[in-house]
N, C-alpha and C. Protein backbone atom coordinates (compact mmCIF):
# COMPACT_ATOMS: atom_id res chain seq x y z
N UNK A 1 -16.01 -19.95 -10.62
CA UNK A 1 -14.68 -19.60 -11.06
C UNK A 1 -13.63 -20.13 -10.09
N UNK A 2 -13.98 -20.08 -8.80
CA UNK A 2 -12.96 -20.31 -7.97
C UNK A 2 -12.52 -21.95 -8.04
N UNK A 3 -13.67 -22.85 -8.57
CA UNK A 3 -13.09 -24.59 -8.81
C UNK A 3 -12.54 -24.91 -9.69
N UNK A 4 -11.99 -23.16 -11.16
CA UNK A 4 -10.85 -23.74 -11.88
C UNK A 4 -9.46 -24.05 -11.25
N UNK A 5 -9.65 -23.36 -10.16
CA UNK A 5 -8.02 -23.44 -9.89
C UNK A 5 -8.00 -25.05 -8.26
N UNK A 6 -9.26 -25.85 -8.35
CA UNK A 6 -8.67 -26.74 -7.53
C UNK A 6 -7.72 -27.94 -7.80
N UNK A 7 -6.93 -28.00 -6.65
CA UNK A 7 -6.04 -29.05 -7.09
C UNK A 7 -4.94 -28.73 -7.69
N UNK A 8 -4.78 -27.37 -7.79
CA UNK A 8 -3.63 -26.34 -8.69
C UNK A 8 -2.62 -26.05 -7.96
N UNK A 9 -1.01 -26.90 -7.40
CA UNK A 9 -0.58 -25.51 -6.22
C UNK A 9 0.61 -25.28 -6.86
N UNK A 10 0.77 -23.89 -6.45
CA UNK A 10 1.76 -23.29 -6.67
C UNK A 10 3.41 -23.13 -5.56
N UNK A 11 4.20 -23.15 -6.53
CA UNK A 11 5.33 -23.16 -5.50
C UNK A 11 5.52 -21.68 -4.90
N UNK A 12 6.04 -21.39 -3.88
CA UNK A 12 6.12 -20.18 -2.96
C UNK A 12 6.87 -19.15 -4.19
N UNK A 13 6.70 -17.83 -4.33
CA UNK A 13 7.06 -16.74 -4.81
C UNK A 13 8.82 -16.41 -4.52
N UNK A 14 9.34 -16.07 -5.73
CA UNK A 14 10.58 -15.46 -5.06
C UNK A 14 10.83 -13.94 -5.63
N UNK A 15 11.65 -13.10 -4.81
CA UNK A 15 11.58 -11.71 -5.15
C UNK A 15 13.18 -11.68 -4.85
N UNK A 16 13.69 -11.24 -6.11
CA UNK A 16 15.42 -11.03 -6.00
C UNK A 16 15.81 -9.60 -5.18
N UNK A 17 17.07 -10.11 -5.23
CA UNK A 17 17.34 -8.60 -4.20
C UNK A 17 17.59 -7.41 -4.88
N UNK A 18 17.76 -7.75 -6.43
CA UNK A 18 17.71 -6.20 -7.00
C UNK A 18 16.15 -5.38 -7.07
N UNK A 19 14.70 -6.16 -6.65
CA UNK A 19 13.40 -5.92 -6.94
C UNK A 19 13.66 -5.38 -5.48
N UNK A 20 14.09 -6.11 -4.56
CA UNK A 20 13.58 -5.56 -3.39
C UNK A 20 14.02 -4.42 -2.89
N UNK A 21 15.25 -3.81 -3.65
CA UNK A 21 16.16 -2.55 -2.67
C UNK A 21 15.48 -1.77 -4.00
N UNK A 22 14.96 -1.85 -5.25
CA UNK A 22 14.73 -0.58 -5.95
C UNK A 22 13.05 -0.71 -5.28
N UNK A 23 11.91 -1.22 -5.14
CA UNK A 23 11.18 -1.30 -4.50
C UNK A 23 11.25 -0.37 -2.89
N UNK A 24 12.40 -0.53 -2.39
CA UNK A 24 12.76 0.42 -0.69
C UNK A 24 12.83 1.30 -1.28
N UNK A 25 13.90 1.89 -2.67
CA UNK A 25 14.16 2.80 -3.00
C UNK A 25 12.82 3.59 -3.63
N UNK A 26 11.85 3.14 -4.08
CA UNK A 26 10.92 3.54 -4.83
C UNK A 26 10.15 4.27 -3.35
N UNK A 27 10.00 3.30 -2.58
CA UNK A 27 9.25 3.72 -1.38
C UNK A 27 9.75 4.73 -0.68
N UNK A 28 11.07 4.67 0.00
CA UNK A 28 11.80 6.13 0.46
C UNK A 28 10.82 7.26 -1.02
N UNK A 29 11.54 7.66 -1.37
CA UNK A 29 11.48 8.20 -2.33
C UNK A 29 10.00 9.17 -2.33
N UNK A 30 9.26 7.98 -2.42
CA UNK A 30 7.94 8.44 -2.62
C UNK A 30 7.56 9.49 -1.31
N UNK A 31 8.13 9.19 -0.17
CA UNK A 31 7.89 10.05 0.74
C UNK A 31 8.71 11.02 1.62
N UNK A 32 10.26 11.34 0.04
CA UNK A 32 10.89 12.27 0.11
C UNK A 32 12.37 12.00 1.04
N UNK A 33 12.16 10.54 1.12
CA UNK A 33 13.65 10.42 1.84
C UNK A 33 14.91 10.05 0.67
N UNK A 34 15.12 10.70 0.13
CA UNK A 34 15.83 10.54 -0.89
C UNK A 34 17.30 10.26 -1.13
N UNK A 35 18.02 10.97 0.38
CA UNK A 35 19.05 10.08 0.59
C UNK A 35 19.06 8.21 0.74
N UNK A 36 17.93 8.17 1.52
CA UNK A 36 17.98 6.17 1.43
C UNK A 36 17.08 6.02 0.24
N UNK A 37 16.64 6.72 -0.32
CA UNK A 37 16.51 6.24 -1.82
C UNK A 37 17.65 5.97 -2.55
N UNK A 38 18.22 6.89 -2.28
CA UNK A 38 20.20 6.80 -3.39
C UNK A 38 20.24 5.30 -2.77
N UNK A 39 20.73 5.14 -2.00
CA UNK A 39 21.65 4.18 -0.98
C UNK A 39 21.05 2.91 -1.58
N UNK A 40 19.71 2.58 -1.63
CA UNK A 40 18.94 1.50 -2.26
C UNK A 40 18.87 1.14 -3.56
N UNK A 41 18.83 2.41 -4.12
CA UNK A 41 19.33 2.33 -5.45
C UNK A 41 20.67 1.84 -5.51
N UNK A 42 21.36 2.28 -4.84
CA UNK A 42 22.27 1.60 -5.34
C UNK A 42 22.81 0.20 -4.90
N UNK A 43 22.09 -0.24 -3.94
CA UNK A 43 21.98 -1.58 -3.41
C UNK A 43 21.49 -2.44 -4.41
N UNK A 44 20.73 -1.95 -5.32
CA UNK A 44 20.25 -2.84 -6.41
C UNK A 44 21.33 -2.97 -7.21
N UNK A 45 21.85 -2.02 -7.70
CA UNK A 45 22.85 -1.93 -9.06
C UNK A 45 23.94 -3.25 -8.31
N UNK A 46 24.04 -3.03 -7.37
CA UNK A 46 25.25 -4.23 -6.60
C UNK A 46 24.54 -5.35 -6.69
N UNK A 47 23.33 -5.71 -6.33
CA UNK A 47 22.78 -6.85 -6.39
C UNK A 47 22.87 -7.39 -7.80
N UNK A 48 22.41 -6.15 -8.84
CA UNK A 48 22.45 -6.61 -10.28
C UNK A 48 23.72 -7.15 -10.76
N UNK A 49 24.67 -6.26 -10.20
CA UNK A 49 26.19 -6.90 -10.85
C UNK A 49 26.66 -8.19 -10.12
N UNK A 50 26.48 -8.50 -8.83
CA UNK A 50 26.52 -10.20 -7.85
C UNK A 50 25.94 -10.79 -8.60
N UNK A 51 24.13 -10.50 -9.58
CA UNK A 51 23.46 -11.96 -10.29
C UNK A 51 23.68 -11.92 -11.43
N UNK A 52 24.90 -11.04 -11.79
CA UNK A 52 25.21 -10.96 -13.32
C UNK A 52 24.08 -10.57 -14.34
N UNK A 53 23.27 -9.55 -13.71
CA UNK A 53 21.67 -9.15 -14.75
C UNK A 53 22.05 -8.17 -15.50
N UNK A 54 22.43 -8.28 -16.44
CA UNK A 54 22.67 -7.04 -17.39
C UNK A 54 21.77 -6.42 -17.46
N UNK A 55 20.57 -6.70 -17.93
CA UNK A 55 19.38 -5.66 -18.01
C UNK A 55 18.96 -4.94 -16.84
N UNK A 56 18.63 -5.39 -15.44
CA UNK A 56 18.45 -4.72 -14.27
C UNK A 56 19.68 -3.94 -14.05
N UNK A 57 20.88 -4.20 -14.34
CA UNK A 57 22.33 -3.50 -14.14
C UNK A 57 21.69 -1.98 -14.47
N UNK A 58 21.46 -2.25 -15.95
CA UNK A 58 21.40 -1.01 -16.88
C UNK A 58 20.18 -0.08 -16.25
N UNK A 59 18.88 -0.97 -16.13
CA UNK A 59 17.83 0.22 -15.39
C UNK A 59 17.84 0.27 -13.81
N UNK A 60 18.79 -0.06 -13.03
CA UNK A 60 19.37 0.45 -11.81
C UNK A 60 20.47 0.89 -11.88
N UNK A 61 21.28 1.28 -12.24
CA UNK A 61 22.10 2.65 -12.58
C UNK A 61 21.05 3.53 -12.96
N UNK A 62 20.71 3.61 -13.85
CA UNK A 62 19.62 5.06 -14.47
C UNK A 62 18.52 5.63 -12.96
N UNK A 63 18.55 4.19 -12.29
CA UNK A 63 17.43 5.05 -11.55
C UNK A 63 18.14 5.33 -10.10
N UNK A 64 19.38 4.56 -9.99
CA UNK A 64 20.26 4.88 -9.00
C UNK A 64 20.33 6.61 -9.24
N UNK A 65 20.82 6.95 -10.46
CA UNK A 65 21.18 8.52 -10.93
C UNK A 65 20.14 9.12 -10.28
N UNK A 66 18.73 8.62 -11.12
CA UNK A 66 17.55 9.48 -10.45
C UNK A 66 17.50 9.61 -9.13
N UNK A 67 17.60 9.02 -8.17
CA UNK A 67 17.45 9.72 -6.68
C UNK A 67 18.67 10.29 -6.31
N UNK A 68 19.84 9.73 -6.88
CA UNK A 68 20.81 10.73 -5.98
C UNK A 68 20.94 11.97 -6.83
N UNK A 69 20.40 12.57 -8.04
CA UNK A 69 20.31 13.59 -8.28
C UNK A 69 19.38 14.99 -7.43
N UNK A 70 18.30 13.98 -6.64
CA UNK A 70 18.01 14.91 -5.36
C UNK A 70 18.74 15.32 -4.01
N UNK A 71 20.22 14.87 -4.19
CA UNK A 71 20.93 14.90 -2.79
C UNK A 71 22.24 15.37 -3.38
N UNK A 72 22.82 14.56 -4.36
CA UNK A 72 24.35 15.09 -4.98
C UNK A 72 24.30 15.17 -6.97
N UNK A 73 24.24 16.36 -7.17
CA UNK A 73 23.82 16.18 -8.55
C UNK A 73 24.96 15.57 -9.46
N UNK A 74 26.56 15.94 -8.60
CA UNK A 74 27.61 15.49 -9.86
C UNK A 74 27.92 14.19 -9.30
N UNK A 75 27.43 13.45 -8.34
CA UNK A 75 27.64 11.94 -8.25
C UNK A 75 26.58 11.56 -9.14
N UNK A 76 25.74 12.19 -9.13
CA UNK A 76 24.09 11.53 -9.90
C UNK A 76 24.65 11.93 -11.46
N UNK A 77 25.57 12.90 -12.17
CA UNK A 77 25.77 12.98 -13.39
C UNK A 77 26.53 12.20 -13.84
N UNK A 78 27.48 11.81 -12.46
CA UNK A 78 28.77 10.75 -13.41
C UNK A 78 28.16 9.22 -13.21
N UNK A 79 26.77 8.93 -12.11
CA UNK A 79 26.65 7.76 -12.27
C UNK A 79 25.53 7.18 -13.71
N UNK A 80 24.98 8.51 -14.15
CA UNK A 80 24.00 8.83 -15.30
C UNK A 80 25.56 8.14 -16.50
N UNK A 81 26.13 8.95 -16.43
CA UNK A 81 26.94 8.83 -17.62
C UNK A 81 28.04 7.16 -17.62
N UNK A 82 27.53 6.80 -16.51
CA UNK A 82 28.13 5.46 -16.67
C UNK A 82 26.67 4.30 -17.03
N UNK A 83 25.78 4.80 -16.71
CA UNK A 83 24.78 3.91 -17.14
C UNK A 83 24.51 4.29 -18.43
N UNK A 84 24.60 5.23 -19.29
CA UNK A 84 25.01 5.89 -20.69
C UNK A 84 25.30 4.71 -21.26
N UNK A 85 26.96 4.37 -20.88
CA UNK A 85 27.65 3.89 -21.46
C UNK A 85 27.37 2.57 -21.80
N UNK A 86 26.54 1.61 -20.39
CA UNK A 86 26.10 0.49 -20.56
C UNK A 86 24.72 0.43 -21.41
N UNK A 87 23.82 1.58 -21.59
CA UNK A 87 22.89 1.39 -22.18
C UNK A 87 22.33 2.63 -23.09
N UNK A 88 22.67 2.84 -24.58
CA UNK A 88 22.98 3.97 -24.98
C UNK A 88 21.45 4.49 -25.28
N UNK A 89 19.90 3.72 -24.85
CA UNK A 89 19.19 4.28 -24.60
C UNK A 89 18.93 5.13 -23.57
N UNK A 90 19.99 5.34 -22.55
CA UNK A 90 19.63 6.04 -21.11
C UNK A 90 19.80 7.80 -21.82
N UNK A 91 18.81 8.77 -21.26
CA UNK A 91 19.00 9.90 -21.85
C UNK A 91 20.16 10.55 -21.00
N UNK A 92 21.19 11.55 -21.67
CA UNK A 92 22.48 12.15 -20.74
C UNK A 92 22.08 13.66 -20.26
N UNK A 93 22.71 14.41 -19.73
CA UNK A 93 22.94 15.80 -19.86
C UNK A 93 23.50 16.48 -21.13
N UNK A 94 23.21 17.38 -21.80
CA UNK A 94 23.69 17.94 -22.59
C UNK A 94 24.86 18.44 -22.76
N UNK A 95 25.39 18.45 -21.72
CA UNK A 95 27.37 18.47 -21.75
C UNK A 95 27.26 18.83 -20.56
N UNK A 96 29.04 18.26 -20.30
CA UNK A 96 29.55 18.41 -19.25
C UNK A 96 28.98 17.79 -17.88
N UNK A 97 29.70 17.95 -17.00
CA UNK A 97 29.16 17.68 -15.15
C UNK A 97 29.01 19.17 -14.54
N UNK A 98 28.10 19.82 -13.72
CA UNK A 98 27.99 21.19 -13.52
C UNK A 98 28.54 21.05 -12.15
């Protein structure tokens, strides 16, 4: 198996910067640092809007919301309700900001 791939090369890998700060963010996260989870999260959503990615825009806001809803819930509701707006699959709160 390994002499299908001789003579095959590949060019070096690239990883954008919105993969890499929701990736930090995923990682904080996982081991409860959830303030630099927010912060990364939202480092992505900026990266997404600099490469003009609409689609990463839309699922980094939503997940920006998700971690800073462990630290500030009405920054995490109004940034929920702006990713709403860009993507009317994102689920909301049932009314209001608490």
């Amino acid at each position: 198996m390994a002499g299908a791939l001789l003579g095959i090369k590949y060019d070096p890998g690239t990883v954008s910067d919105v993969s890499r700060h929701q990736r930090a963010a995923y990682n904080s996260a996982r081991v409860g640092w959830y303030e630099e989870a927010a912060q990364h999260a939202g480092r992505a959503v900026e990266a997404a809007v600099a490469a003009g990615d609409t689609g990463f825009r839309r699922m980094a806001r939503r997940d920006h919301a998700a971690y800073l809803g462990q630290v500030n819930g009405v920054t995490a509701q109004l940034v929920l309700d702006q990713a709403s707006r860009n993507n009317p699959a994102v689920l909301t709160q049932l009314a209001g900001i608490v």
